[in-house]
N, C-alpha and C. Protein backbone atom coordinates (compact mmCIF):
# COMPACT_ATOMS: atom_id res chain seq x y z
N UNK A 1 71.57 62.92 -59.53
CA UNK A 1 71.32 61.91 -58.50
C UNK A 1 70.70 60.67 -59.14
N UNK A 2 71.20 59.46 -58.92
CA UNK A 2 70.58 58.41 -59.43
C UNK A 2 70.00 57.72 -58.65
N UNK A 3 68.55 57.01 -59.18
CA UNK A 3 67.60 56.87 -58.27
C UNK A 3 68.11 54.68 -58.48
N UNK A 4 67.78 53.91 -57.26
CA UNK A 4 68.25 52.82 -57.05
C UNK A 4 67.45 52.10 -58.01
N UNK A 5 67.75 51.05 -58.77
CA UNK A 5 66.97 49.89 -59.55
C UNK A 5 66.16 49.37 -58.75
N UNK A 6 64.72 49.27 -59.44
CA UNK A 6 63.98 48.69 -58.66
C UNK A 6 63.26 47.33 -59.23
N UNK A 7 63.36 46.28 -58.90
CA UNK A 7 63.32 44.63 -59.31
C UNK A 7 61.77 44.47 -58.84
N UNK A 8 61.18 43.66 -59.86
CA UNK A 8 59.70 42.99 -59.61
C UNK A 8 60.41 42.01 -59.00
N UNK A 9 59.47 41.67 -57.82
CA UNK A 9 59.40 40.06 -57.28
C UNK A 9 59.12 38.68 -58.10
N UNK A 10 58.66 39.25 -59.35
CA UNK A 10 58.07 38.17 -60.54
C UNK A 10 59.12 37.51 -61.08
N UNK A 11 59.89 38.83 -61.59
CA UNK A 11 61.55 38.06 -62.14
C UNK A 11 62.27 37.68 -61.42
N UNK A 12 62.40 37.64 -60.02
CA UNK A 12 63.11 36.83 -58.93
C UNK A 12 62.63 35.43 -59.56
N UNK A 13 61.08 35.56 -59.07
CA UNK A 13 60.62 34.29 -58.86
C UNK A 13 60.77 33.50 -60.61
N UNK A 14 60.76 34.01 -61.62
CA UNK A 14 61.23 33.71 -63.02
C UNK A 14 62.44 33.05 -62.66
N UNK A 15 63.35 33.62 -62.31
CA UNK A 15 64.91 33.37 -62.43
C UNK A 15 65.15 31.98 -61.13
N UNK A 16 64.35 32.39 -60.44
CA UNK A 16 64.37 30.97 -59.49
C UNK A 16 64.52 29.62 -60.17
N UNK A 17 63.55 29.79 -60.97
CA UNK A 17 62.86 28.33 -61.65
C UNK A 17 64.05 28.13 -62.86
N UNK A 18 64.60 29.05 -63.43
CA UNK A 18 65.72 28.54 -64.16
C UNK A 18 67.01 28.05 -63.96
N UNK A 19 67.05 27.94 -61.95
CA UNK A 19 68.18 27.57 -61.21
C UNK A 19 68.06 26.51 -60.69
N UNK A 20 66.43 25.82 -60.72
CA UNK A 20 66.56 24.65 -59.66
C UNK A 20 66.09 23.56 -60.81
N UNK A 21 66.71 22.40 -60.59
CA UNK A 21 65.94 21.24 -61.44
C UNK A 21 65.64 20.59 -60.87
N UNK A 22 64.86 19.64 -61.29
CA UNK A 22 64.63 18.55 -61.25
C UNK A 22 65.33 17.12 -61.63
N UNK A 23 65.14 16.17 -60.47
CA UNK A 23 66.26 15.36 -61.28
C UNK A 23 65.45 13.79 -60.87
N UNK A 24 64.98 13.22 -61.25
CA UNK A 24 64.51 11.37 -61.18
C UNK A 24 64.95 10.40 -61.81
N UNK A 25 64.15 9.51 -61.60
CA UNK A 25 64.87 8.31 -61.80
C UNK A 25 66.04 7.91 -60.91
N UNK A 26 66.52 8.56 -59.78
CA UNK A 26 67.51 8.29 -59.31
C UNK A 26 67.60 6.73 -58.50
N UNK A 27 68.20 6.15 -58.49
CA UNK A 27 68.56 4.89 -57.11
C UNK A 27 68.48 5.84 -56.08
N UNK A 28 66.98 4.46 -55.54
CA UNK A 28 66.14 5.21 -53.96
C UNK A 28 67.58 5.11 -52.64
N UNK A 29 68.28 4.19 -52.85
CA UNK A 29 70.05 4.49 -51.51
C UNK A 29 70.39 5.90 -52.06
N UNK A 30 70.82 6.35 -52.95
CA UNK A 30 71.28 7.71 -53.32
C UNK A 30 71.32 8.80 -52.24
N UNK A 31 72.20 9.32 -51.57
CA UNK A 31 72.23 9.99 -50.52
C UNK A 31 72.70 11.78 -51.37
N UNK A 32 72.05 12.49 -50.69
CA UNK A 32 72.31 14.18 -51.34
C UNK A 32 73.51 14.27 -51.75
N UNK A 33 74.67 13.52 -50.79
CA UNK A 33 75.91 13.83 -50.98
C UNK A 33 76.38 13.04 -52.48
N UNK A 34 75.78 11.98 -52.78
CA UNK A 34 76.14 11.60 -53.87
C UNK A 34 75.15 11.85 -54.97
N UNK A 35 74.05 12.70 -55.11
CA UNK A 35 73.78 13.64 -55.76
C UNK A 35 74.65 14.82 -56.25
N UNK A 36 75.02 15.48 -55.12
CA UNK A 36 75.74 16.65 -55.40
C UNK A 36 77.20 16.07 -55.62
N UNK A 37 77.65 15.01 -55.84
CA UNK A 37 78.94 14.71 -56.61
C UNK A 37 78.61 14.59 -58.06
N UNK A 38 77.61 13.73 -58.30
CA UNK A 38 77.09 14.07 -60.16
C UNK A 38 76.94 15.05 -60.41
N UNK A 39 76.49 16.42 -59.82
CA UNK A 39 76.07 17.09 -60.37
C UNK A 39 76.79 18.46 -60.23
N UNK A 40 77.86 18.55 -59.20
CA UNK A 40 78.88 19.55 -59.01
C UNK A 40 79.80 19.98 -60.42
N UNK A 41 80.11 18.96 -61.10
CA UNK A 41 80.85 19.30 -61.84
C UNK A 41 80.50 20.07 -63.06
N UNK A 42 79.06 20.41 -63.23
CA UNK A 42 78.32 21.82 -63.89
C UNK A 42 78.50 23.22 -63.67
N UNK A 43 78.35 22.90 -61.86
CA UNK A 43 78.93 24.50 -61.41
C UNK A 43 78.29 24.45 -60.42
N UNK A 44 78.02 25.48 -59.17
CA UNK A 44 78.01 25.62 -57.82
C UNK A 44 76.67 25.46 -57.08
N UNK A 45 76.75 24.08 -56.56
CA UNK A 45 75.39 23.79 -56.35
C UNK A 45 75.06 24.52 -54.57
N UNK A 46 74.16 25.17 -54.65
CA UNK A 46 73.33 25.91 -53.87
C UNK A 46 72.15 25.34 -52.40
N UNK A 47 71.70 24.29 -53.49
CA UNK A 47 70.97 23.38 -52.74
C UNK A 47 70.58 21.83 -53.78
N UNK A 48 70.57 20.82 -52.60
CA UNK A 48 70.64 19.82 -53.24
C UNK A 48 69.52 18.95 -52.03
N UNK A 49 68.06 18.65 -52.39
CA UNK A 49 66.92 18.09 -51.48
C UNK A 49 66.84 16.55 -52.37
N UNK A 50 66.80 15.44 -51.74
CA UNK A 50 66.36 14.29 -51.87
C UNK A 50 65.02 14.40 -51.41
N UNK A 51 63.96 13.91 -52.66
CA UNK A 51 62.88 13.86 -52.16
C UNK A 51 62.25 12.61 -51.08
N UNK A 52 61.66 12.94 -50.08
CA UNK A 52 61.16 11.55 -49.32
C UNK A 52 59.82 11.52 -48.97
N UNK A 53 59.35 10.35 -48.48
CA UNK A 53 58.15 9.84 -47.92
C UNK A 53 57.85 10.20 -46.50
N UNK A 54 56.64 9.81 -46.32
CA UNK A 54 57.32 10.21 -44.51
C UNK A 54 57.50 8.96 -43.68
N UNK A 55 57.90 8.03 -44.68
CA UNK A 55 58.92 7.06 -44.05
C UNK A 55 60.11 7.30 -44.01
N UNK A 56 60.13 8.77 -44.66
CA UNK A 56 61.76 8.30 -44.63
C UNK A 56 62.73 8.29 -45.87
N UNK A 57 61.80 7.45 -46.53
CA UNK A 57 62.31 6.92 -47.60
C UNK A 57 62.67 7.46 -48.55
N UNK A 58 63.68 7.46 -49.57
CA UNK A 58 64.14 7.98 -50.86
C UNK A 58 62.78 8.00 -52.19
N UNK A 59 62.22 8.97 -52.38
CA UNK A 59 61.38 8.76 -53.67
C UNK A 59 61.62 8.43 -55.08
N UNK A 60 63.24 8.39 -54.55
CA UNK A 60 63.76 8.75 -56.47
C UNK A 60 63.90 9.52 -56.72
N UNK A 61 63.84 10.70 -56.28
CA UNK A 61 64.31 12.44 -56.83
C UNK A 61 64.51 12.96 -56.35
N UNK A 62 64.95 14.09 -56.99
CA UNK A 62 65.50 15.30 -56.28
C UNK A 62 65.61 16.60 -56.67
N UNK A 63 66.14 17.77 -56.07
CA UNK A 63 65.82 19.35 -56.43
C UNK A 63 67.49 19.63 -56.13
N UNK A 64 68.03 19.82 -57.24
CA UNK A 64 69.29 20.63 -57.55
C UNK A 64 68.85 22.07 -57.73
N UNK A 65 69.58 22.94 -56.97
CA UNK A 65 69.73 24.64 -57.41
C UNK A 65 71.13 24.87 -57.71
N UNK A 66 71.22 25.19 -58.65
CA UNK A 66 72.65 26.17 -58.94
C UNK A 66 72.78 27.62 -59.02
N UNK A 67 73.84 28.05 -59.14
CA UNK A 67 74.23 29.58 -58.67
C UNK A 67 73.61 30.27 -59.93
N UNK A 68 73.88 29.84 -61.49
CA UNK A 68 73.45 30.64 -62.53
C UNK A 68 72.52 29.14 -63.42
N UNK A 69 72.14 29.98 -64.26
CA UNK A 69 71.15 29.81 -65.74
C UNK A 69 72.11 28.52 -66.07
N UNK A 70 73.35 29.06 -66.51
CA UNK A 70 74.45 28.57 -67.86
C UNK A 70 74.74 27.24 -66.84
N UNK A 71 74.60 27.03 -65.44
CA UNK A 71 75.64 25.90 -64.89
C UNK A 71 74.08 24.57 -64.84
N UNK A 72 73.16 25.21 -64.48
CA UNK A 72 71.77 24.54 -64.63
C UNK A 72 71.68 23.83 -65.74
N UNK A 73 71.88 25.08 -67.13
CA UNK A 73 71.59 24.48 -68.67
C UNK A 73 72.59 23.28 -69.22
N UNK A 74 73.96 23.49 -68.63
CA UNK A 74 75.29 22.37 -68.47
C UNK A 74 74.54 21.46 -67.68
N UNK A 75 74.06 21.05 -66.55
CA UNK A 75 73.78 19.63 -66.20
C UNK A 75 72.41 18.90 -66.88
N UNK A 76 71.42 19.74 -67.42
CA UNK A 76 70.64 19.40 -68.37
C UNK A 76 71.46 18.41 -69.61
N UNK A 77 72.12 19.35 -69.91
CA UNK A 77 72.04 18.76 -71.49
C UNK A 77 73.52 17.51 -70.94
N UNK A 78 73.92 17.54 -70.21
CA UNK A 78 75.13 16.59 -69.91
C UNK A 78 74.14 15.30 -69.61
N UNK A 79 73.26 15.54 -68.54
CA UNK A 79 72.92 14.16 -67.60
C UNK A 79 71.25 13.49 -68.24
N UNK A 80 70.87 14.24 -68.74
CA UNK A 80 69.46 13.77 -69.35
C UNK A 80 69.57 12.98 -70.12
N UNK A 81 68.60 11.91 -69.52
CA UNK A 81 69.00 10.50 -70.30
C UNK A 81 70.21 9.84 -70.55
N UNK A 82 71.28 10.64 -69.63
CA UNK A 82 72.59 9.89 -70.50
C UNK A 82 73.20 8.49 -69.50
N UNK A 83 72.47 8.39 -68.74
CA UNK A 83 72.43 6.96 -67.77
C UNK A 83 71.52 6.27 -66.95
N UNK A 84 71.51 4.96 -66.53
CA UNK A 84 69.88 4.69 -65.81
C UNK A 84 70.81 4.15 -64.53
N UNK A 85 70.78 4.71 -63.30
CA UNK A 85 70.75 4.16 -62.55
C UNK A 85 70.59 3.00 -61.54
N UNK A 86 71.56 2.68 -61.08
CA UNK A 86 71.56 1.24 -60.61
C UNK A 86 69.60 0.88 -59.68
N UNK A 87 68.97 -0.30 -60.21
CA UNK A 87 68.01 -0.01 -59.26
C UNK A 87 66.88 0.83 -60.12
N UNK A 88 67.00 1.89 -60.48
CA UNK A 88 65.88 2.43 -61.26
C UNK A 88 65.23 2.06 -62.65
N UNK A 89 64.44 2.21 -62.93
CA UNK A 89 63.47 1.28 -64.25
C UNK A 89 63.85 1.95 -65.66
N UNK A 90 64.30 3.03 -65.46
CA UNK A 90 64.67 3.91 -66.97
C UNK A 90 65.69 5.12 -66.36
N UNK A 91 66.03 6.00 -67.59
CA UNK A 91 67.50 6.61 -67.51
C UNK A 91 67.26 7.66 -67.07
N UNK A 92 68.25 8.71 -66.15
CA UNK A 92 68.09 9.59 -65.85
C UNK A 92 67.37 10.86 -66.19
N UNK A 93 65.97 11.56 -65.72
CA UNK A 93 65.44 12.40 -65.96
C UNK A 93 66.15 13.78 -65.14
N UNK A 94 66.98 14.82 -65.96
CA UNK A 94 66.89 16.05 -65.20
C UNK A 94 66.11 17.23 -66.23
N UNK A 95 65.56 18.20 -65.34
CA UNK A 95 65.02 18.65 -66.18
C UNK A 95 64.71 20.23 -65.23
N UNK A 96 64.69 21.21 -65.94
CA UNK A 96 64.06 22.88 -64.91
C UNK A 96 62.78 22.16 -64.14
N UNK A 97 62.78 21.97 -63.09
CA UNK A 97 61.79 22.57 -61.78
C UNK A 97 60.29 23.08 -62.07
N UNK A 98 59.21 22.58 -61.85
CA UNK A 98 58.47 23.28 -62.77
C UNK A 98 57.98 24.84 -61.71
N UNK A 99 57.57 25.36 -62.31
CA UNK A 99 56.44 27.03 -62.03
C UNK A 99 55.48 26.47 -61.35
N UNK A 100 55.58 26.90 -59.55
CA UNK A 100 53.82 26.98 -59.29
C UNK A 100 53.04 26.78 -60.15
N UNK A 101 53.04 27.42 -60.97
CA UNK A 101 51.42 27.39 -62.29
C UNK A 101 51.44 26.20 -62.75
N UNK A 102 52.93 25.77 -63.16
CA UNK A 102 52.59 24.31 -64.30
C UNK A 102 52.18 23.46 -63.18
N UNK A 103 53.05 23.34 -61.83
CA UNK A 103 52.30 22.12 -60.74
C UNK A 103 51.35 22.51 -60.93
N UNK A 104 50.45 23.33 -60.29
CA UNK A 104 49.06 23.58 -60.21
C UNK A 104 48.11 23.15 -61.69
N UNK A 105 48.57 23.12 -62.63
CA UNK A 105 48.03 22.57 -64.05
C UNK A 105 48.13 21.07 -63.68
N UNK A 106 49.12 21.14 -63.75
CA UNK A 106 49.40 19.16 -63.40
C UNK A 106 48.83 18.56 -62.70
N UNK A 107 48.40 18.90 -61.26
CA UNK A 107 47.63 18.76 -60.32
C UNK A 107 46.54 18.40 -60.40
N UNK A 108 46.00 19.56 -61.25
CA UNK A 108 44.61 19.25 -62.00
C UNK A 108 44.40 18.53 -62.85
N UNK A 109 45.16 18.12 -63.30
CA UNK A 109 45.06 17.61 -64.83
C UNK A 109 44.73 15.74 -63.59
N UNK A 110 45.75 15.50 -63.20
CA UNK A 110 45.80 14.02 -62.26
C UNK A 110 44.69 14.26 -61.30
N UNK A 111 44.22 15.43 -60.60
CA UNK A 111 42.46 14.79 -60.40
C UNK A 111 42.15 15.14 -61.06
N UNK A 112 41.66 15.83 -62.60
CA UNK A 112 40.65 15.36 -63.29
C UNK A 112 40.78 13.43 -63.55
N UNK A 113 41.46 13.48 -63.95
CA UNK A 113 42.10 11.87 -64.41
C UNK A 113 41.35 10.90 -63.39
N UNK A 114 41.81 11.05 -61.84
CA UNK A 114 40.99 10.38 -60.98
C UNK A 114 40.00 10.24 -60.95
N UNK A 115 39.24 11.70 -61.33
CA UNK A 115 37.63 11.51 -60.82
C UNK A 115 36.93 10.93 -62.55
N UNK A 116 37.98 10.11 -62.93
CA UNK A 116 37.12 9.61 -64.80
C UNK A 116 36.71 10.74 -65.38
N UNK A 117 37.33 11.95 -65.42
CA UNK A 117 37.30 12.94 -66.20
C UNK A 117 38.28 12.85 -67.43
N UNK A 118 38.77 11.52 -68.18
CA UNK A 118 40.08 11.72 -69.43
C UNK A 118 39.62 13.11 -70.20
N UNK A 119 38.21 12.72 -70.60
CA UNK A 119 37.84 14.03 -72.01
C UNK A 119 37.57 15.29 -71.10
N UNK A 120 38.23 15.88 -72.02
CA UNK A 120 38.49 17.40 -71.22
C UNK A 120 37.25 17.91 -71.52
N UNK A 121 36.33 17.87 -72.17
CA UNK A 121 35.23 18.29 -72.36
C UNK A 121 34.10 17.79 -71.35
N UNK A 122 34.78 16.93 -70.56
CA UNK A 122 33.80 16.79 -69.41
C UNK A 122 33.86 17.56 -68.41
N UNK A 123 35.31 17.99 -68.39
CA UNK A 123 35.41 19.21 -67.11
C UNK A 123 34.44 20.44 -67.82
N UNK A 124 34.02 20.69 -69.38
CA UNK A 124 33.38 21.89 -69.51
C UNK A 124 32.20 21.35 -69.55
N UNK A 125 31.39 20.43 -69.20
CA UNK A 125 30.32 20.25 -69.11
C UNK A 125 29.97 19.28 -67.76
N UNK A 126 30.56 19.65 -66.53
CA UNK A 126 30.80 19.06 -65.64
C UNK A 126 29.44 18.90 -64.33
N UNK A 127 28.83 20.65 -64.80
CA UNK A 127 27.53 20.88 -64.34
C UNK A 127 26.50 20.29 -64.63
N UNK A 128 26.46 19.75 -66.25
CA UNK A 128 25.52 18.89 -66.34
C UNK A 128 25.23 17.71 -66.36
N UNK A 129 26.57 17.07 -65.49
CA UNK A 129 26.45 15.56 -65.33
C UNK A 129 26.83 14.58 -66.54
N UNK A 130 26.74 13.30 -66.32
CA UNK A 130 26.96 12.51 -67.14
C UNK A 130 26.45 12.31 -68.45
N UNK A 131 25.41 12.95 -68.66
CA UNK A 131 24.74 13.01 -70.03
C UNK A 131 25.22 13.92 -70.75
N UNK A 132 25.58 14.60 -70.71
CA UNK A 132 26.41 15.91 -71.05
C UNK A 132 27.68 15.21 -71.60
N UNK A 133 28.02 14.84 -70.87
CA UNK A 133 29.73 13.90 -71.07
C UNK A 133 29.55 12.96 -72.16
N UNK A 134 28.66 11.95 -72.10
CA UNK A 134 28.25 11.04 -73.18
C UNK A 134 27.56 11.59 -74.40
N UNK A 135 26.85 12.88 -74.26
CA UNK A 135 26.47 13.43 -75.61
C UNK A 135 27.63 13.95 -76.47
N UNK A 136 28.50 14.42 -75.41
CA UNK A 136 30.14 15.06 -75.97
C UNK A 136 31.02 13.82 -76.46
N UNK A 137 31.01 12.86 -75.89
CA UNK A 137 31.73 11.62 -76.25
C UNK A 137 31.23 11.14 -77.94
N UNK A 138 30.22 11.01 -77.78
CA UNK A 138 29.18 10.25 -79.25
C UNK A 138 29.67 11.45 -80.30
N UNK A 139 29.58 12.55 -79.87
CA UNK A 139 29.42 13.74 -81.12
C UNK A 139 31.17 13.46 -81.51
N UNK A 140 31.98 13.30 -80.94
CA UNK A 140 33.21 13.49 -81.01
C UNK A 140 33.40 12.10 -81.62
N UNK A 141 33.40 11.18 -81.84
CA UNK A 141 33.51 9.62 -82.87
C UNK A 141 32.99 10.19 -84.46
């Protein structure tokens, strides 16, 4: 009797992130549908989100999913950097989607940044205030 395969939810969520990209720089008119014409010809796009404001508005990016790994890794290496869009300031960014974890790094990383935290050694000495920060600053020159 053979007993059924049983799948972690982890490698779902692994295999997710190697299906959806990321894609910017796009021209903010860019409508999904003419997203998913650039980007069909990799292989079977799944889902295709224009990112917006809550105006409304086009942000410049967007979230491509494809069916496999191999049709994802084909619009990578085809469309990255290989044009700048009418309207946009530099050339096409596509790139894997990042992991909960890396947003959540990133996140942090842009408010530390806000709150004048650049030296990372101020987030480890954060309890002791500004003197702490400037004794870490001086020792580090």
């Amino acid at each position: 009797k053979q007993r059924p395969i049983q799948t972690r939810a982890a490698s779902v969520k692994v295999n997710y992130f190697l299906l959806k990209l990321f894609v910017g720089m796009l021209n903010k008119q860019q409508s999904e549908d003419d997203v998913r014409r650039l980007f069909e010809a990799f292989g079977n796009i799944e889902e295709c989100t224009i990112l917006r404001g809550p105006d409304g508005n086009s942000k410049g990016c967007a979230f491509v999913k494809y069916s496999s790994h191999a049709e994802a890794q084909a619009a990578i290496n085809a469309l990255h950097g290989s044009q700048t869009m009418p309207g946009a300031s530099s050339s096409l960014v596509v790139k894997f989607a990042d992991t909960d974890k890396e947003r959540t790094m990133r996140r942090m990383q842009q408010m530390a940044g806000q709150m004048g935290m650049f030296n990372p050694m101020a987030i480890q000495f954060g309890a002791y205030g500004a003197y702490a920060q400037a004794v870490s600053i001086v020792s580090h020159r």
